[in-house]
C-alpha atoms as a PDB file:
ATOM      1  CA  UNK A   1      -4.102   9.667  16.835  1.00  0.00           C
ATOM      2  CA  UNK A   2      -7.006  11.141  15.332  1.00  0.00           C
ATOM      3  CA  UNK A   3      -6.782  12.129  11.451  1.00  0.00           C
ATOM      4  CA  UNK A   4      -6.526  15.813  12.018  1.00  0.00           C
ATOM      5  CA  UNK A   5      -4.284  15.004  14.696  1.00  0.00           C
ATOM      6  CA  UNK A   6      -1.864  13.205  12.237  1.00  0.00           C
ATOM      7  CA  UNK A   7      -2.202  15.852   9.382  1.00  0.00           C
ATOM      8  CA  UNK A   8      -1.191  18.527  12.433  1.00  0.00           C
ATOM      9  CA  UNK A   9       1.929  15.920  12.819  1.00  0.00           C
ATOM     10  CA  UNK A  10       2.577  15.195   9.478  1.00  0.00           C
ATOM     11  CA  UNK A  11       2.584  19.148   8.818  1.00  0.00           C
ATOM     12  CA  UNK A  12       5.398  19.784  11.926  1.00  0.00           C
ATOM     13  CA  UNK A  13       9.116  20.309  12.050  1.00  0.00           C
ATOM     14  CA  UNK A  14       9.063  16.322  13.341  1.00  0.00           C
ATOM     15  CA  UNK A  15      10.075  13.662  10.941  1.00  0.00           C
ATOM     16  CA  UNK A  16       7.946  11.152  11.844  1.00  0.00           C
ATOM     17  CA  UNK A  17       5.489  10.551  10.764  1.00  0.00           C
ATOM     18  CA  UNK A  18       6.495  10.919   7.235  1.00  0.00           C
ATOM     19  CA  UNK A  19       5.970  10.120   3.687  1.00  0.00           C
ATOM     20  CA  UNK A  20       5.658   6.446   4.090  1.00  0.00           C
ATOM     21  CA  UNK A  21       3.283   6.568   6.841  1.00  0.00           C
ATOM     22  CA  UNK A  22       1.251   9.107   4.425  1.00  0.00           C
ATOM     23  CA  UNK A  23       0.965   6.404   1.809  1.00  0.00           C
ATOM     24  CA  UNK A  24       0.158   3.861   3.774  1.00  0.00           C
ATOM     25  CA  UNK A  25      -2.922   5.846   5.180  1.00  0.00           C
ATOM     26  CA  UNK A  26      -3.763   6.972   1.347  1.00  0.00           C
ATOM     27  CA  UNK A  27      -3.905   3.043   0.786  1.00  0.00           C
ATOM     28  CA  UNK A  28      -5.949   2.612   3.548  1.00  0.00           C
ATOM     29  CA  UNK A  29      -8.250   4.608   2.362  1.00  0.00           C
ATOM     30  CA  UNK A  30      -8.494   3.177  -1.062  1.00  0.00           C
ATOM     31  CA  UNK A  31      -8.834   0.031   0.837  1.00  0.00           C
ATOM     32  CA  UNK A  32     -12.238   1.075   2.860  1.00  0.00           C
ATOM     33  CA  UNK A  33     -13.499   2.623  -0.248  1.00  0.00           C
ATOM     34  CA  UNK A  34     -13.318  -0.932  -2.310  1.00  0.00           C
ATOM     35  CA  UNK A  35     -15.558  -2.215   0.819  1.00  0.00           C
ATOM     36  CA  UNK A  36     -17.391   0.625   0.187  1.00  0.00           C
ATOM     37  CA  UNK A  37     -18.427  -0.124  -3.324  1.00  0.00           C
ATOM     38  CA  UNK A  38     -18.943  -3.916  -2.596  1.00  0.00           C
ATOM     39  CA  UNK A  39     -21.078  -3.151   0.742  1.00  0.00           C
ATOM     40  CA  UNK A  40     -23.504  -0.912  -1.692  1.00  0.00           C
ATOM     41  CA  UNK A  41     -23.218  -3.673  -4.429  1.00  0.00           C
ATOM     42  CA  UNK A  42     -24.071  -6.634  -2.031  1.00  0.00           C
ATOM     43  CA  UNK A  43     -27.689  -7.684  -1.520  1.00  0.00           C
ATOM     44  CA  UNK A  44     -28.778  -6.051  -5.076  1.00  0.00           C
ATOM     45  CA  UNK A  45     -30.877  -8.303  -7.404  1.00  0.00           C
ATOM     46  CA  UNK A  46     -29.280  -6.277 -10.261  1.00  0.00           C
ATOM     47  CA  UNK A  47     -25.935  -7.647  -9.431  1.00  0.00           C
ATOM     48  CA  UNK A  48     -26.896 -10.981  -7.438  1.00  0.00           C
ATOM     49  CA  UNK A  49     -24.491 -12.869 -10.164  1.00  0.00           C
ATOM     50  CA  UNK A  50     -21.199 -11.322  -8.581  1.00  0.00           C
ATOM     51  CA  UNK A  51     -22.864 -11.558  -4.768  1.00  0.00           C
ATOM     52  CA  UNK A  52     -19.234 -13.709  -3.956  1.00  0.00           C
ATOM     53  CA  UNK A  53     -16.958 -11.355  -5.371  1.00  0.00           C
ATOM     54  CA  UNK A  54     -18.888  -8.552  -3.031  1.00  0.00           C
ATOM     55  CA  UNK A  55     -18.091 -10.554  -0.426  1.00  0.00           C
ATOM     56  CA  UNK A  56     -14.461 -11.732  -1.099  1.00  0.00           C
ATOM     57  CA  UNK A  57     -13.622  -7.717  -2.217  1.00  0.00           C
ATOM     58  CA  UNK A  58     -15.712  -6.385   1.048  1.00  0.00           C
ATOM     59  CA  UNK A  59     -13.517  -8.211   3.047  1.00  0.00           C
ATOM     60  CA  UNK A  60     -10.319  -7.850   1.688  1.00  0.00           C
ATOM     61  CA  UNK A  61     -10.797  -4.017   1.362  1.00  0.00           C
ATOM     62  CA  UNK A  62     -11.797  -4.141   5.206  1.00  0.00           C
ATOM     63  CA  UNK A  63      -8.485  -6.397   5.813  1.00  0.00           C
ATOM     64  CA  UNK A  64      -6.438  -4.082   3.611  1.00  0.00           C
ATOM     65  CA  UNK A  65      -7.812  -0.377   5.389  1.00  0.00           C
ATOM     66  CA  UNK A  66      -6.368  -2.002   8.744  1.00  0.00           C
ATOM     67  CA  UNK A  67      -3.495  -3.303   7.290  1.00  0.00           C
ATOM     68  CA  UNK A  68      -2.397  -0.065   5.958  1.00  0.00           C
ATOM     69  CA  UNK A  69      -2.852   1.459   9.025  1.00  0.00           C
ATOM     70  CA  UNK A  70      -0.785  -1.062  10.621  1.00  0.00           C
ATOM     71  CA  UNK A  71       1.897  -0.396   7.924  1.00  0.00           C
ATOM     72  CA  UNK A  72       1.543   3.176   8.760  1.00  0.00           C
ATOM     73  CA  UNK A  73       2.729   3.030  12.658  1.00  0.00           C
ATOM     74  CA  UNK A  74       5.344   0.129  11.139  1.00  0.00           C
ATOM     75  CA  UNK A  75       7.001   2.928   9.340  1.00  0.00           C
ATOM     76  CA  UNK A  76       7.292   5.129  11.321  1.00  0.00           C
ATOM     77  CA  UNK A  77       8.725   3.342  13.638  1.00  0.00           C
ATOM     78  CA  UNK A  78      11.434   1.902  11.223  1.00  0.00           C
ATOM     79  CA  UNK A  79      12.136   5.577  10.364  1.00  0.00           C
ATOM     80  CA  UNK A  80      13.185   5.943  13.967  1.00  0.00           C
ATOM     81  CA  UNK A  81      14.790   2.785  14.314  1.00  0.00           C
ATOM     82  CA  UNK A  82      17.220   4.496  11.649  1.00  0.00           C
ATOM     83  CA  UNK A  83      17.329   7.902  13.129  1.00  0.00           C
ATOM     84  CA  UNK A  84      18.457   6.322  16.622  1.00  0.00           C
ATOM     85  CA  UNK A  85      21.382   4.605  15.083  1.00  0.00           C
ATOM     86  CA  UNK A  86      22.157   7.700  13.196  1.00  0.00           C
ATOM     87  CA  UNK A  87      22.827   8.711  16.360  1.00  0.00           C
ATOM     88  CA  UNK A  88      24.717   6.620  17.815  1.00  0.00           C
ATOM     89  CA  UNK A  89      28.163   7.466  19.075  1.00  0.00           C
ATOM     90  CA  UNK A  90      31.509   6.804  16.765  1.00  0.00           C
ATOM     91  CA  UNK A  91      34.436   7.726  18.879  1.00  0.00           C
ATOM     92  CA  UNK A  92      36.060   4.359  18.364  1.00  0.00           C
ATOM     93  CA  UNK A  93      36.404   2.220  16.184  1.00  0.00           C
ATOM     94  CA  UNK A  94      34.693  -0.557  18.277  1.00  0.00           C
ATOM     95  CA  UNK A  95      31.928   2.241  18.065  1.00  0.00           C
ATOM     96  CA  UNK A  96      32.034   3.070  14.362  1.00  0.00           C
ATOM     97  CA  UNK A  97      31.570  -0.522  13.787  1.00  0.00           C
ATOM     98  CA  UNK A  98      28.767  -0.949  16.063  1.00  0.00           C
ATOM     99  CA  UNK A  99      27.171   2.202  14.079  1.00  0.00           C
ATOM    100  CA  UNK A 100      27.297   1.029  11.093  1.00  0.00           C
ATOM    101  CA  UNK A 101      25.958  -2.366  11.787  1.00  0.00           C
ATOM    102  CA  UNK A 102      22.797  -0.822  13.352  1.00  0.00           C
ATOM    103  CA  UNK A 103      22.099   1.612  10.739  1.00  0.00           C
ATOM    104  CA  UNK A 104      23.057  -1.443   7.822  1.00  0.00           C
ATOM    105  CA  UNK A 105      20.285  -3.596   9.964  1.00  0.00           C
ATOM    106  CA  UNK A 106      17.925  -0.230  10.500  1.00  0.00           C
ATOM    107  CA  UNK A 107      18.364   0.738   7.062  1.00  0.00           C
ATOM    108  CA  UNK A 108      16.651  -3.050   5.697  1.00  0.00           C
ATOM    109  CA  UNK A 109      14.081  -2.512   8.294  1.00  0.00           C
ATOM    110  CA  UNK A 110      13.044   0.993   6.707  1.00  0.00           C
ATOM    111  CA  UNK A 111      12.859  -0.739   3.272  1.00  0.00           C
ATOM    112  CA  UNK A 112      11.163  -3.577   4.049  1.00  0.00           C
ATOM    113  CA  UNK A 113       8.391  -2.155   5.937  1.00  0.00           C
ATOM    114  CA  UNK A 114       7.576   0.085   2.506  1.00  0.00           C
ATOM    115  CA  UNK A 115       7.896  -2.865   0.588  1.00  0.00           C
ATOM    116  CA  UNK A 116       4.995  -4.533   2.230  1.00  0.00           C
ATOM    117  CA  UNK A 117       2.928  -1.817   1.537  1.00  0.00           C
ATOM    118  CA  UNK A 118       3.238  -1.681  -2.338  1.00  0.00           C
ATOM    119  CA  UNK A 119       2.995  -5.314  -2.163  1.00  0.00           C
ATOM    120  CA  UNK A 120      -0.448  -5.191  -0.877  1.00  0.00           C
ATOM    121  CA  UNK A 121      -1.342  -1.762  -3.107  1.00  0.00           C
ATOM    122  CA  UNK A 122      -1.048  -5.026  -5.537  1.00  0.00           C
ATOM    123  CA  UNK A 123      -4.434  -6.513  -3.810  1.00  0.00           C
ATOM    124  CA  UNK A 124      -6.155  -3.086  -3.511  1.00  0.00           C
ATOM    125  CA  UNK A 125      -5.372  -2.724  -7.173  1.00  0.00           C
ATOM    126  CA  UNK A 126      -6.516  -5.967  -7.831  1.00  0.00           C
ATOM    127  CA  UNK A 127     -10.110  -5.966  -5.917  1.00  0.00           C
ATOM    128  CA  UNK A 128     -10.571  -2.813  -7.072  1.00  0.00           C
ATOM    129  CA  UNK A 129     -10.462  -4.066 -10.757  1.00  0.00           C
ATOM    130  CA  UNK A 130     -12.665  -7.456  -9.860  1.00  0.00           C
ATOM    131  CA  UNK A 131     -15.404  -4.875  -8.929  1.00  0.00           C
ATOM    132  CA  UNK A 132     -14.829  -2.952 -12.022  1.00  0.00           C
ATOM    133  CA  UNK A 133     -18.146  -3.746 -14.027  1.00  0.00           C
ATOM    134  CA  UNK A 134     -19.489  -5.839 -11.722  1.00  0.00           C
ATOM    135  CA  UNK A 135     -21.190  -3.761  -8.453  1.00  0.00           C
ATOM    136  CA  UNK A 136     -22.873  -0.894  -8.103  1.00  0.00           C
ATOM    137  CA  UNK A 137     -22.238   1.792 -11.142  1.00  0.00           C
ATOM    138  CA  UNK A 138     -23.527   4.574  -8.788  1.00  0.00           C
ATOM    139  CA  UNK A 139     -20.501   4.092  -6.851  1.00  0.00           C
ATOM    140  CA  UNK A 140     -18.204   3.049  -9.706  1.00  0.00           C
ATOM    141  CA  UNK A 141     -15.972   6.301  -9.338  1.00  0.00           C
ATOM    142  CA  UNK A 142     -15.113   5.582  -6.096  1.00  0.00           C
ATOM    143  CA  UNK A 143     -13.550   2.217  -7.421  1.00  0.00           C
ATOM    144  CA  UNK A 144     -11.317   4.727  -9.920  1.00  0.00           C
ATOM    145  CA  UNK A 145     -10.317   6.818  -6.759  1.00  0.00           C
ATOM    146  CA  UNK A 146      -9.246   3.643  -4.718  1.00  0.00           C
ATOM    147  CA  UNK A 147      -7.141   2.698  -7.539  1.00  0.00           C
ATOM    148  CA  UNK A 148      -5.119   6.351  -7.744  1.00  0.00           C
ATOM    149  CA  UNK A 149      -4.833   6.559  -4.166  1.00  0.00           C
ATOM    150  CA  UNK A 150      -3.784   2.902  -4.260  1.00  0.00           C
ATOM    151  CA  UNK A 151      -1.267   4.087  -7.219  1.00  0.00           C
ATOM    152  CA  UNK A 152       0.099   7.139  -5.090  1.00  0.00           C
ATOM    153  CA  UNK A 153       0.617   4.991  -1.887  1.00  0.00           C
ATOM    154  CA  UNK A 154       2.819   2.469  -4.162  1.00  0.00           C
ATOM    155  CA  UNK A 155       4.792   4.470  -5.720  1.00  0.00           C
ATOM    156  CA  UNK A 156       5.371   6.676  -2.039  1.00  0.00           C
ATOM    157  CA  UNK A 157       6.123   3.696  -0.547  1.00  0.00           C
ATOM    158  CA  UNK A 158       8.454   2.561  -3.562  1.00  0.00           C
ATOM    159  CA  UNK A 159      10.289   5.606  -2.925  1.00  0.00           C
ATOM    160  CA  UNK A 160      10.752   4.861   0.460  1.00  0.00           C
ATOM    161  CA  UNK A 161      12.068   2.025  -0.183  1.00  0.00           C
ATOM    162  CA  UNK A 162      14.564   2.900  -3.091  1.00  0.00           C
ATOM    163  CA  UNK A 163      16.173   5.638  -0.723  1.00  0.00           C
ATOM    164  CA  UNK A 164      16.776   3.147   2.541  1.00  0.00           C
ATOM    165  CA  UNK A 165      18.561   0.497  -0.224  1.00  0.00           C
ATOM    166  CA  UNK A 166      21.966   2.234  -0.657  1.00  0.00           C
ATOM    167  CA  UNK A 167      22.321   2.197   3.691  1.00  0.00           C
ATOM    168  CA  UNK A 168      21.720  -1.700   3.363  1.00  0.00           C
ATOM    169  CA  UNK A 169      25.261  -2.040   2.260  1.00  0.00           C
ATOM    170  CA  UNK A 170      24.499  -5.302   0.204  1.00  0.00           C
ATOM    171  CA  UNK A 171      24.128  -4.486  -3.661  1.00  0.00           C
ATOM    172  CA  UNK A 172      22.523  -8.051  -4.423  1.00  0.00           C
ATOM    173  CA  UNK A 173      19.592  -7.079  -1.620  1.00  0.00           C
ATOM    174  CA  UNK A 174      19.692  -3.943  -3.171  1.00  0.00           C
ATOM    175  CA  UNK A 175      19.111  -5.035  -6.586  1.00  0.00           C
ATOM    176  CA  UNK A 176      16.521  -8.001  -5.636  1.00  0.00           C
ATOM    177  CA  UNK A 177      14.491  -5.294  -3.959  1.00  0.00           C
ATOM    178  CA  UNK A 178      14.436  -2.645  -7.089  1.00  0.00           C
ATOM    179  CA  UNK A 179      13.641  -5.828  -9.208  1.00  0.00           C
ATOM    180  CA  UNK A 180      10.708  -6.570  -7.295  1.00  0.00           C
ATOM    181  CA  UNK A 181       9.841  -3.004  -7.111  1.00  0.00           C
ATOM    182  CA  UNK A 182       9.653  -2.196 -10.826  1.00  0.00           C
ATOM    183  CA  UNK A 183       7.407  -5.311 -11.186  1.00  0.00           C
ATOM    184  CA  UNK A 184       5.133  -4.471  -8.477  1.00  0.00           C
ATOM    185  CA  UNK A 185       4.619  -0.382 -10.095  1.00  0.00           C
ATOM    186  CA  UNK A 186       4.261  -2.227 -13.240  1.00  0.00           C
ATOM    187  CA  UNK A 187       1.793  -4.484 -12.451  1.00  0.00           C
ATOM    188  CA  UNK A 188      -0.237  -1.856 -10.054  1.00  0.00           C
ATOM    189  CA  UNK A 189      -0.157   0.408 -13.302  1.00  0.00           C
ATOM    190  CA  UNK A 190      -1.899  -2.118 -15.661  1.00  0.00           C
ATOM    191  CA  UNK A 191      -4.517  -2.854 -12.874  1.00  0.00           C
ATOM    192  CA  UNK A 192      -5.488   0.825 -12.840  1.00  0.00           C
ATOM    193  CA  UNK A 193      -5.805   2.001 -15.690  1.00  0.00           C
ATOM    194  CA  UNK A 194      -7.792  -1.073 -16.777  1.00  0.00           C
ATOM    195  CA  UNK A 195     -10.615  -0.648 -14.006  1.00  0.00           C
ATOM    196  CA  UNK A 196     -10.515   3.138 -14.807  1.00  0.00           C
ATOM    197  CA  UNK A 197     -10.862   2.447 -18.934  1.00  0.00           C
ATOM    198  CA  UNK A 198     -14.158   0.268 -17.312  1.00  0.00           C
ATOM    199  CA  UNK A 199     -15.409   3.097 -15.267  1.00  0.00           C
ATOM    200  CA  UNK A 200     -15.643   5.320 -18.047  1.00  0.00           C
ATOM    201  CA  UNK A 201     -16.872   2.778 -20.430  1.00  0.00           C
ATOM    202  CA  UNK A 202     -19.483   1.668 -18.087  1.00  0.00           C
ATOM    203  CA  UNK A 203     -18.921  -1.532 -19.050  1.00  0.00           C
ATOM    204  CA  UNK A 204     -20.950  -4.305 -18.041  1.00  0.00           C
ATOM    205  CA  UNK A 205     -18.589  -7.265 -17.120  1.00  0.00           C
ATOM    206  CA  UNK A 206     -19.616 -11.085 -16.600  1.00  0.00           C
ATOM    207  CA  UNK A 207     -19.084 -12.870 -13.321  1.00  0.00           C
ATOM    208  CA  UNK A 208     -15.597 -13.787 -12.417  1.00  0.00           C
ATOM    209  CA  UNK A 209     -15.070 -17.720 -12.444  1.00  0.00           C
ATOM    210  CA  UNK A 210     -15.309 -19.543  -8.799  1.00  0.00           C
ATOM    211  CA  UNK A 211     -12.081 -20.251  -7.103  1.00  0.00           C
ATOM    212  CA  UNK A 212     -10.611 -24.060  -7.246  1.00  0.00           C
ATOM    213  CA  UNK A 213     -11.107 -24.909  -3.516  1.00  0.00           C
ATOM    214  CA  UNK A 214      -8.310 -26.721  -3.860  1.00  0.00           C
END
């Protein structure tokens, strides 16, 4: 599907694709703008002291723009998994049982697909705030727009996943899953607004510390 071919979609009577397929393809394209900013940052004698974090953020932000992607045909496809069942007859009781086990077993499937997504909004947050001060400032805006669209796909997808909980039928899965949730917003939050308050500050930062091999 092309892009105007899934905004046609997204704009139609059909359900799918929905709102978590829209926030995983806002994510994806915070994701290719963080390889953006490190692709115009690598190869720059000005900044030549964060060269590995241009590479370690182009790459994850070119993982992370297919992985969203990926997340957005995963949803979609969980949303139907759940519509089917939905569906499914309940003349009996044999029937009514089988029911509600598949929508029960749909229902984790449409939560837990959303929940990936905000998990990795967590590493587009996060390379997003490593470039922060260290690549190109000519681009540094388009770091603070990968962080809101990053911010808008989580909490999407956190809503996603918040609504499929209560057709789970298990109130400690349920209440695991907002847990995690809450944290996850939280932490995506703190990441954001810090590499915006950089962005505007212009701030010059020094170069992250290498990672223990080990």
């Amino acid at each position: 599907m092309t892009l105007d071919q899934f905004v046609g979609r997204l704009a139609s009577g059909d359900p799918v694709p929905g709102g978590g397929a829209a926030s995983a393809l806002a994510a994806s394209l915070g994701g290719a703008l963080v390889a953006m900013v490190a692709a115009l940052s690598e190869g720059r004698e000005k900044y030549a002291a964060h060269a590995a974090t241009h590479a370690e953020a182009g790459a994850l932000g070119r993982d992370l723009a297919a992985r969203f992607l990926t997340l957005a045909e995963a949803d979609a496809e969980a949303f139907s998994r759940y519509s089917a069942a939905l569906k499914l007859p309940r003349d009996t009781d044999d029937e009514k049982a089988a029911r509600g086990e598949a929508i029960r077993e749909a229902a984790r499937g449409a939560a837990e697909v959303p929940m990936e997504c905000v998990e990795a909004c967590v590493e587009l947050l996060a390379a997003a705030e490593a470039l922060a001060g260290r690549s190109n400032r000519n681009a540094s805006s388009d770091l603070s727009v990968a962080t809101l669209l990053g911010e808008a796909a989580a909490r999407g997808a956190a809503a996603n996943v918040m609504v499929n909980l209560p057709a789970v039928g298990d109130q400690s899965y349920a209440g695991s899953m907002t847990s995690r949730v809450v944290g996850l917003l939280r932490e995506i939050e703190t990441l954001g607004l810090e590499t915006r308050e950089i962005v505007i500050r212009g701030a010059e930062r020094e170069p992250l510390p290498p990672r223990d091999a080990g």
